[in-house]
C-alpha atoms as a PDB file:
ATOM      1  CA  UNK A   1      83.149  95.627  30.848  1.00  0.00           C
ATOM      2  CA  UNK A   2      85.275  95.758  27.655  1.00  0.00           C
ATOM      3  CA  UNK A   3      89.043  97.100  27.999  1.00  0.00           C
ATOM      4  CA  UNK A   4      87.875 100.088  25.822  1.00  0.00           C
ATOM      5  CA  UNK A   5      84.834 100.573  28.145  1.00  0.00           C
ATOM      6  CA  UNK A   6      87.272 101.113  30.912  1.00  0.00           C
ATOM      7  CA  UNK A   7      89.692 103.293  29.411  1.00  0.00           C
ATOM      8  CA  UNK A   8      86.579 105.713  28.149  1.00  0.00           C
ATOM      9  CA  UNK A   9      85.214 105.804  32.020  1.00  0.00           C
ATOM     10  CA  UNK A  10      89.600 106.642  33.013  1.00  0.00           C
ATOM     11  CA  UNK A  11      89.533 109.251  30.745  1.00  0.00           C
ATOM     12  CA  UNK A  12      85.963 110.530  31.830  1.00  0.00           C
ATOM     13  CA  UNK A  13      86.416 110.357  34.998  1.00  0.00           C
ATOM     14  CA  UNK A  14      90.565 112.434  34.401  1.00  0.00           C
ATOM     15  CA  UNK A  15      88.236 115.312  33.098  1.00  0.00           C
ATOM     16  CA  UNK A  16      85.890 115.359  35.901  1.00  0.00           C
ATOM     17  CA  UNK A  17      88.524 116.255  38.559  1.00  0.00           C
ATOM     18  CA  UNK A  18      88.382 112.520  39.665  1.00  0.00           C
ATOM     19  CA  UNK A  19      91.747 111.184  38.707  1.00  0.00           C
ATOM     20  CA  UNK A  20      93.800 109.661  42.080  1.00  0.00           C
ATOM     21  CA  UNK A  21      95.493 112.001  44.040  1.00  0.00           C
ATOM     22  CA  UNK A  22      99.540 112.359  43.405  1.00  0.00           C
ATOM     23  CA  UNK A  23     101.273 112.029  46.871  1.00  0.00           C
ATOM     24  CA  UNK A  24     101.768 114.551  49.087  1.00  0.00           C
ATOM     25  CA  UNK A  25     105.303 114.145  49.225  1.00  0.00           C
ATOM     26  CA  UNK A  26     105.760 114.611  45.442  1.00  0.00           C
ATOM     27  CA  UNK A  27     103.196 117.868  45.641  1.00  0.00           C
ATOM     28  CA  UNK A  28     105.043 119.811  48.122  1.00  0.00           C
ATOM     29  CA  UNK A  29     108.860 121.600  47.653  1.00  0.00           C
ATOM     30  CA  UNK A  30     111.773 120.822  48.950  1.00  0.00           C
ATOM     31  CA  UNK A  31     113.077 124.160  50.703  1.00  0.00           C
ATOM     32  CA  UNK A  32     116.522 124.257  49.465  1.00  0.00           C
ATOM     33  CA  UNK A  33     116.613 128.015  49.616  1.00  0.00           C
ATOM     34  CA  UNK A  34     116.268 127.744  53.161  1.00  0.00           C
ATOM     35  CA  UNK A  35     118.425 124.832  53.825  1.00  0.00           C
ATOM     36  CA  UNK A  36     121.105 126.649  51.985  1.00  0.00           C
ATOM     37  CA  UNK A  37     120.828 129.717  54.137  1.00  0.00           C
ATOM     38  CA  UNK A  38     121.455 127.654  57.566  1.00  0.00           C
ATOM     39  CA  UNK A  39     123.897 125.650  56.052  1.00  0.00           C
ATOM     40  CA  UNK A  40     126.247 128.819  55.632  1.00  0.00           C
ATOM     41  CA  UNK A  41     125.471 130.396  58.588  1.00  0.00           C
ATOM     42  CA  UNK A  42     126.989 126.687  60.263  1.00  0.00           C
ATOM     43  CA  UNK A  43     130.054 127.000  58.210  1.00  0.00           C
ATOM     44  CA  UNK A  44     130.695 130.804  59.026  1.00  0.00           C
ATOM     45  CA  UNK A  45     130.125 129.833  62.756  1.00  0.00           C
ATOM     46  CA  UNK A  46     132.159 127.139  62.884  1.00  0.00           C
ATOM     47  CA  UNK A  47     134.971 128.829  60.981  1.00  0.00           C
ATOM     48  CA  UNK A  48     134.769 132.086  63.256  1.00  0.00           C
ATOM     49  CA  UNK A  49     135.176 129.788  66.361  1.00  0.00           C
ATOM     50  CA  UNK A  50     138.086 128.177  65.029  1.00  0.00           C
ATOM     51  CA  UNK A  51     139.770 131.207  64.003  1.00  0.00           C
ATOM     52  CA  UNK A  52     139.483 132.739  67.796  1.00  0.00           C
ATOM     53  CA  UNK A  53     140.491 129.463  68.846  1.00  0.00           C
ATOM     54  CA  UNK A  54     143.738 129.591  66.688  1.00  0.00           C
ATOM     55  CA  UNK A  55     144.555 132.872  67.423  1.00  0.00           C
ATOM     56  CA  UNK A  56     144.154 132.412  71.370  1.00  0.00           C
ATOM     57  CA  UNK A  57     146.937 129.547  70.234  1.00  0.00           C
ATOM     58  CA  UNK A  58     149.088 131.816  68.228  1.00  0.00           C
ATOM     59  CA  UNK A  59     149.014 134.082  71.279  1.00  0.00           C
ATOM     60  CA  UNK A  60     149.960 131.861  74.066  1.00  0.00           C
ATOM     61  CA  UNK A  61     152.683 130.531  71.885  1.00  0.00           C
ATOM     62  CA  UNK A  62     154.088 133.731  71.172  1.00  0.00           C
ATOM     63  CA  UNK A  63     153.967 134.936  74.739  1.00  0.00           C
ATOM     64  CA  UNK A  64     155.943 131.934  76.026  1.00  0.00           C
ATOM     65  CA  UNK A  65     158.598 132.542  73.809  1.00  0.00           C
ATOM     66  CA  UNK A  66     159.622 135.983  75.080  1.00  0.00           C
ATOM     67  CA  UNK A  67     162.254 135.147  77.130  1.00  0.00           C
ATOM     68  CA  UNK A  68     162.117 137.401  80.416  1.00  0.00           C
ATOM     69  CA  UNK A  69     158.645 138.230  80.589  1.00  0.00           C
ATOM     70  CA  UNK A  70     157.504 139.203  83.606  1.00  0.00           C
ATOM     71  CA  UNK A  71     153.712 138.618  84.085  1.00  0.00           C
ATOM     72  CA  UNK A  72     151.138 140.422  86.799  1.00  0.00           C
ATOM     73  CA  UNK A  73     147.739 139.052  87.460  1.00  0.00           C
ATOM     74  CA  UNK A  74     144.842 140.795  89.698  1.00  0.00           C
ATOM     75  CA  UNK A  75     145.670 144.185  88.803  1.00  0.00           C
ATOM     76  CA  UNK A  76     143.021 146.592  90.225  1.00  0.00           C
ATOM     77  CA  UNK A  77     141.203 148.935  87.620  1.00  0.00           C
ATOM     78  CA  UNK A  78     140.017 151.404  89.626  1.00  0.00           C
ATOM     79  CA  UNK A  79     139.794 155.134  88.775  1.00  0.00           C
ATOM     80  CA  UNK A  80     141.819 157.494  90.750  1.00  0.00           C
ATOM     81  CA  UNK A  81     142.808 161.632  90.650  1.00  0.00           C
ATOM     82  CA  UNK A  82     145.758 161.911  92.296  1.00  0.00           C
ATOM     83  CA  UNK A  83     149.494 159.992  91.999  1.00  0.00           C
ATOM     84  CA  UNK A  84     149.824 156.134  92.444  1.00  0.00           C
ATOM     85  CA  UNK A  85     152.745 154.218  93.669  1.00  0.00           C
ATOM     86  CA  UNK A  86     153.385 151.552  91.505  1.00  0.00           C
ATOM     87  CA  UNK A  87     155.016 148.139  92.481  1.00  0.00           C
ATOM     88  CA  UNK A  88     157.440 147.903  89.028  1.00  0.00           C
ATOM     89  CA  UNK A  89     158.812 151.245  87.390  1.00  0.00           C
ATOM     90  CA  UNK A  90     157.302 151.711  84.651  1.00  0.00           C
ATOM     91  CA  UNK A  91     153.597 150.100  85.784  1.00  0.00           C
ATOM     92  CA  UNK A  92     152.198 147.762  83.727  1.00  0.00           C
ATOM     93  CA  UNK A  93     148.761 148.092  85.107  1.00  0.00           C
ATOM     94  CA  UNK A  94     146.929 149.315  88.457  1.00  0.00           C
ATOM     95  CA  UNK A  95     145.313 151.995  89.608  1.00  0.00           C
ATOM     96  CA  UNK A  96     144.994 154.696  86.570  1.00  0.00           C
ATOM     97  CA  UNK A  97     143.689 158.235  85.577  1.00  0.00           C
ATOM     98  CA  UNK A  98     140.258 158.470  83.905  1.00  0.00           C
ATOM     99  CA  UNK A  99     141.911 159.930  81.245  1.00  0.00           C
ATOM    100  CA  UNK A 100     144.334 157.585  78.773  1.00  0.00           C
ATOM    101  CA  UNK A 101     147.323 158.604  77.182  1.00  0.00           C
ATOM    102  CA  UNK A 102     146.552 159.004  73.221  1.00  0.00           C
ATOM    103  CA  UNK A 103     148.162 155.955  71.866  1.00  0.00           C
ATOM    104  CA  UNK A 104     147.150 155.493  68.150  1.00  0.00           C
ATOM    105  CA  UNK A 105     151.081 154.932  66.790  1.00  0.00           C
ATOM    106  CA  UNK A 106     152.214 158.412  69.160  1.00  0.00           C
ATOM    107  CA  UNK A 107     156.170 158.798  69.708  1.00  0.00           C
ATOM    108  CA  UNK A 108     156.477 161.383  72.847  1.00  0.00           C
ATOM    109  CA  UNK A 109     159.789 163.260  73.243  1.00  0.00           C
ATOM    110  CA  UNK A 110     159.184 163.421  77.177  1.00  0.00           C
ATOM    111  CA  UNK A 111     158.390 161.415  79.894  1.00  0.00           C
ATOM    112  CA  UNK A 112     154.798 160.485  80.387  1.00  0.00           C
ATOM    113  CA  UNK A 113     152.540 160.493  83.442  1.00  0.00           C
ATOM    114  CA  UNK A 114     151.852 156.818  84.311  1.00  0.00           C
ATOM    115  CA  UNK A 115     148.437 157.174  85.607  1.00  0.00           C
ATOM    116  CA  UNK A 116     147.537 158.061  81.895  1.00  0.00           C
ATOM    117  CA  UNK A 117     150.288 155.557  80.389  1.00  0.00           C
ATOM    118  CA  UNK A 118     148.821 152.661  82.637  1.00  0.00           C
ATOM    119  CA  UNK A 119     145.145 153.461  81.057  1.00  0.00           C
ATOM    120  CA  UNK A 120     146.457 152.762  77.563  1.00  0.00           C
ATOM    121  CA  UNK A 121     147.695 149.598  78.864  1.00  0.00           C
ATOM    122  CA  UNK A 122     144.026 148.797  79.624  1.00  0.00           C
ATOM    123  CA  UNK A 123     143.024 149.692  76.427  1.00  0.00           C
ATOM    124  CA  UNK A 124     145.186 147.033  74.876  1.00  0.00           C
ATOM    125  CA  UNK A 125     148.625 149.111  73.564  1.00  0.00           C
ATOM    126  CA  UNK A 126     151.735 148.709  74.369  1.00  0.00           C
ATOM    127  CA  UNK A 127     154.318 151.134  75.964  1.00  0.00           C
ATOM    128  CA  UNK A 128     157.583 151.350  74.727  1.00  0.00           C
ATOM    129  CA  UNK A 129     160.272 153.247  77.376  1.00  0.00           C
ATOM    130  CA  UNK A 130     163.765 153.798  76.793  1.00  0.00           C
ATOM    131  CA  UNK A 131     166.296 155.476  78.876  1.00  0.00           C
ATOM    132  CA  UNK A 132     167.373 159.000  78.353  1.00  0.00           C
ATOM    133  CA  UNK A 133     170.524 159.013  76.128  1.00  0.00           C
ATOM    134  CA  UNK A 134     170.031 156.093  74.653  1.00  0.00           C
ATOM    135  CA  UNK A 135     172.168 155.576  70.970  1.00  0.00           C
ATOM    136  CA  UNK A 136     170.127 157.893  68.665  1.00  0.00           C
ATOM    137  CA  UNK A 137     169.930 154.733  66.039  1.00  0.00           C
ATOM    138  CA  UNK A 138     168.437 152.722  68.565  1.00  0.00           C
ATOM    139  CA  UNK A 139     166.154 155.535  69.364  1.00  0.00           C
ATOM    140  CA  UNK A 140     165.191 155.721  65.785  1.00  0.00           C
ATOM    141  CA  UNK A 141     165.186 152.340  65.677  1.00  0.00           C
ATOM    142  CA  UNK A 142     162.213 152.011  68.177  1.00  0.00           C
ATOM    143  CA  UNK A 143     160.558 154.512  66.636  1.00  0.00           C
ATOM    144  CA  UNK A 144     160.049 153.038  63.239  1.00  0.00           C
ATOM    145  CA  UNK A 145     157.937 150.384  65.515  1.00  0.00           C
ATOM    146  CA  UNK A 146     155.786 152.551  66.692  1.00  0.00           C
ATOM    147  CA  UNK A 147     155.044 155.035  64.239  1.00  0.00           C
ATOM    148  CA  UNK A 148     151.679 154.621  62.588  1.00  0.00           C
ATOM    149  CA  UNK A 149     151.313 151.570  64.508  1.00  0.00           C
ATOM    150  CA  UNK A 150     147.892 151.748  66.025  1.00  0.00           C
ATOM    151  CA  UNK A 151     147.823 150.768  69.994  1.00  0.00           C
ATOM    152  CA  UNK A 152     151.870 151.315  70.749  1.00  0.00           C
ATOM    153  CA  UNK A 153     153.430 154.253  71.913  1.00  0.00           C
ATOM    154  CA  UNK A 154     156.971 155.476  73.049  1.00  0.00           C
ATOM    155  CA  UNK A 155     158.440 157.779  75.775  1.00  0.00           C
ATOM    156  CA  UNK A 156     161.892 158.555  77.217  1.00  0.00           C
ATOM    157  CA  UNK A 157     161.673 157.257  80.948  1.00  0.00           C
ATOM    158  CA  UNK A 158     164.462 158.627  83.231  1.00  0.00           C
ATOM    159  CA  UNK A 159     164.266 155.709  86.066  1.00  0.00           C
ATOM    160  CA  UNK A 160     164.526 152.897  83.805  1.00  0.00           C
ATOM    161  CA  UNK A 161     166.916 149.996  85.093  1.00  0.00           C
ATOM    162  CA  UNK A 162     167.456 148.681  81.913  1.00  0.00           C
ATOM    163  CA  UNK A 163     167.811 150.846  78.517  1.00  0.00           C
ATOM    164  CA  UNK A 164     164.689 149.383  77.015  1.00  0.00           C
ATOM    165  CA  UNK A 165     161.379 148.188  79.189  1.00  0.00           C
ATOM    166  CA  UNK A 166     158.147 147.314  76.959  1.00  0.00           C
ATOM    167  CA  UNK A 167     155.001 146.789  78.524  1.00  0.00           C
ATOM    168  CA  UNK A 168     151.388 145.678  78.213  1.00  0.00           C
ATOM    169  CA  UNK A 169     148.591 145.298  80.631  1.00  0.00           C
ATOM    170  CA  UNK A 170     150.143 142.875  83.307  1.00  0.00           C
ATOM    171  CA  UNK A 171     152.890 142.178  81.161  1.00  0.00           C
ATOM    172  CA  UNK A 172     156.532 143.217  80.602  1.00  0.00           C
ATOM    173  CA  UNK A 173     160.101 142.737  79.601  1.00  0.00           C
ATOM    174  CA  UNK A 174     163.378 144.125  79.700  1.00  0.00           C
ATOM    175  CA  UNK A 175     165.739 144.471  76.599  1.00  0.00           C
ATOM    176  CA  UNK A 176     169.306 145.678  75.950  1.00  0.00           C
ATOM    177  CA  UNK A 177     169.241 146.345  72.550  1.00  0.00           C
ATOM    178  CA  UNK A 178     166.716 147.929  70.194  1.00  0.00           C
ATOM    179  CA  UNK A 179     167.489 144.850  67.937  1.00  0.00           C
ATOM    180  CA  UNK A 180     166.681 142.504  70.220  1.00  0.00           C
ATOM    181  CA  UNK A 181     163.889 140.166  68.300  1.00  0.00           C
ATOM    182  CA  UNK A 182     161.924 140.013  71.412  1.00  0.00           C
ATOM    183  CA  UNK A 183     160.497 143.748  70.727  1.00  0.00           C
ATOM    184  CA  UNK A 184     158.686 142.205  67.311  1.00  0.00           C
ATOM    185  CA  UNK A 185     157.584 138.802  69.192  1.00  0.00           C
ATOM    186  CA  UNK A 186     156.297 141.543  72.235  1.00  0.00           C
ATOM    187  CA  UNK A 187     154.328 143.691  70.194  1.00  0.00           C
ATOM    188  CA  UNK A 188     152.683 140.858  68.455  1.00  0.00           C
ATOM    189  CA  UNK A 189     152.030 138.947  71.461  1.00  0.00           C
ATOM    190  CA  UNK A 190     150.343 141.824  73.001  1.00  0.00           C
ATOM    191  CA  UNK A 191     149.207 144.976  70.954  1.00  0.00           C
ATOM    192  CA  UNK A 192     145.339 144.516  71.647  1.00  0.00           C
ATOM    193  CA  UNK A 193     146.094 140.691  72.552  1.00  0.00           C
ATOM    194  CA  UNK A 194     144.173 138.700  75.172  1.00  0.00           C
ATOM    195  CA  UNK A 195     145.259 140.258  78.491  1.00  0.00           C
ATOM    196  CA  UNK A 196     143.587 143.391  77.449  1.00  0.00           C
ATOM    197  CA  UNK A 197     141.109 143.912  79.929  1.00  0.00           C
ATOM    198  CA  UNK A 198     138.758 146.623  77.688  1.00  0.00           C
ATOM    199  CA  UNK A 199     139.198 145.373  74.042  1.00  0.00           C
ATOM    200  CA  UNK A 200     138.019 148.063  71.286  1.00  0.00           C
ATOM    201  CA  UNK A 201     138.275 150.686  73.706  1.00  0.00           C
ATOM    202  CA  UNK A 202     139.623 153.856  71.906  1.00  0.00           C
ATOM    203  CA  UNK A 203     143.518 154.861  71.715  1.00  0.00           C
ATOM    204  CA  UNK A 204     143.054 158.522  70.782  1.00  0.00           C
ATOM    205  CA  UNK A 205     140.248 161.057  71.755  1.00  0.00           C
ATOM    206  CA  UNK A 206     141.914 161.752  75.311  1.00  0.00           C
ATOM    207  CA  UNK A 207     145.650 163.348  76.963  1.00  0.00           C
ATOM    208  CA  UNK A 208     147.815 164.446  73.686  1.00  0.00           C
ATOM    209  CA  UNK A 209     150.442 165.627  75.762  1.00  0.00           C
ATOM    210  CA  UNK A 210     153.323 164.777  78.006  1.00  0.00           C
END
């Protein structure tokens, strides 16, 4: 058969559907679209674990610098009615009320009841106590902490054995001075930090009052 013979029957044979089949690897798409998608949802993943993993860090870290903390573990959760005797004055956790102590940035002119304070705590705030005649500028001085501040609140505190006692669930120290740096390095150690035993429960929406 002549070379032009053979081209004709190619080109015949193109039209009739019988031209060789492309392969199937060329035919079919590549699915970037979904690639793409699980490819971000690894990166967010992986960048949401080390963030928690950092901050867990940044927490520890910041704890172990207060100097004078004074730490409780096993502290029972239960639900009670009536008064509880605490082992430190004030509590830093234990046995509480069912009913927290609104603590969404609240400064209280009088003393508290601890079995509503103590529920706070287990929300994730932190309690701020000073002793009754402390220096009005110091006073003022805590107060510019807590106000607005979401999960911290303040009360005068009669028994106190120092002038200034901040605590968190299970967690506490003991200052002198409103100045003191340790009431920044407490607050961010600890307002809704990992002792928390319910984090995201609410700090309003309950006891408004003294």
């Amino acid at each position: 058969m002549s070379k032009s013979a053979r081209n004709k029957n190619a080109r015949s044979n193109t039209r009739n559907g019988n031209a060789r089949p492309k392969n199937a690897l060329t035919q079919s798409q590549v699915p970037w679209g979904t690639i793409a998608f699980f490819t971000v949802i690894g990166l967010v993943a992986f960048v949401a674990v080390g963030y928690a993993f950092m901050q867990s860090r940044s927490s520890s870290a910041d704890e172990s610098s207060i100097a004078g903390l004074v730490t409780k573990d096993d502290l029972s959760r239960d639900h009670v009615t009536g008064s509880v005797e605490y082992e430190t004055d004030p509590p830093m956790g234990g046995e509480h009320d069912g009913a927290w102590q609104n603590c969404n940035g609240r400064v209280y002119d009088a003393p508290l009841r601890n079995e509503n304070a103590v529920h706070s705590l287990e929300h994730g705030a932190v309690w701020i106590t000073y002793r009754p005649g402390l220096d009005a500028g110091q006073v003022e001085a805590l107060k510019t902490k807590v106000t607005g501040a979401d999960y911290t609140f303040m009360s005068p505190y009669p028994s106190l054995d120092s002038p200034i006692v901040l605590s968190a669930w299970g967690k506490q120290v003991k200052l002198q001075d409103a100045s003191d740096p340790r009431v920044d390095e407490f607050l961010r150690a600890f307002v809704k930090g990992p002792q928390t035993p319910e984090p995201g429960a609410a700090c309003d929406g309950a006891k408004d009052a003294p």
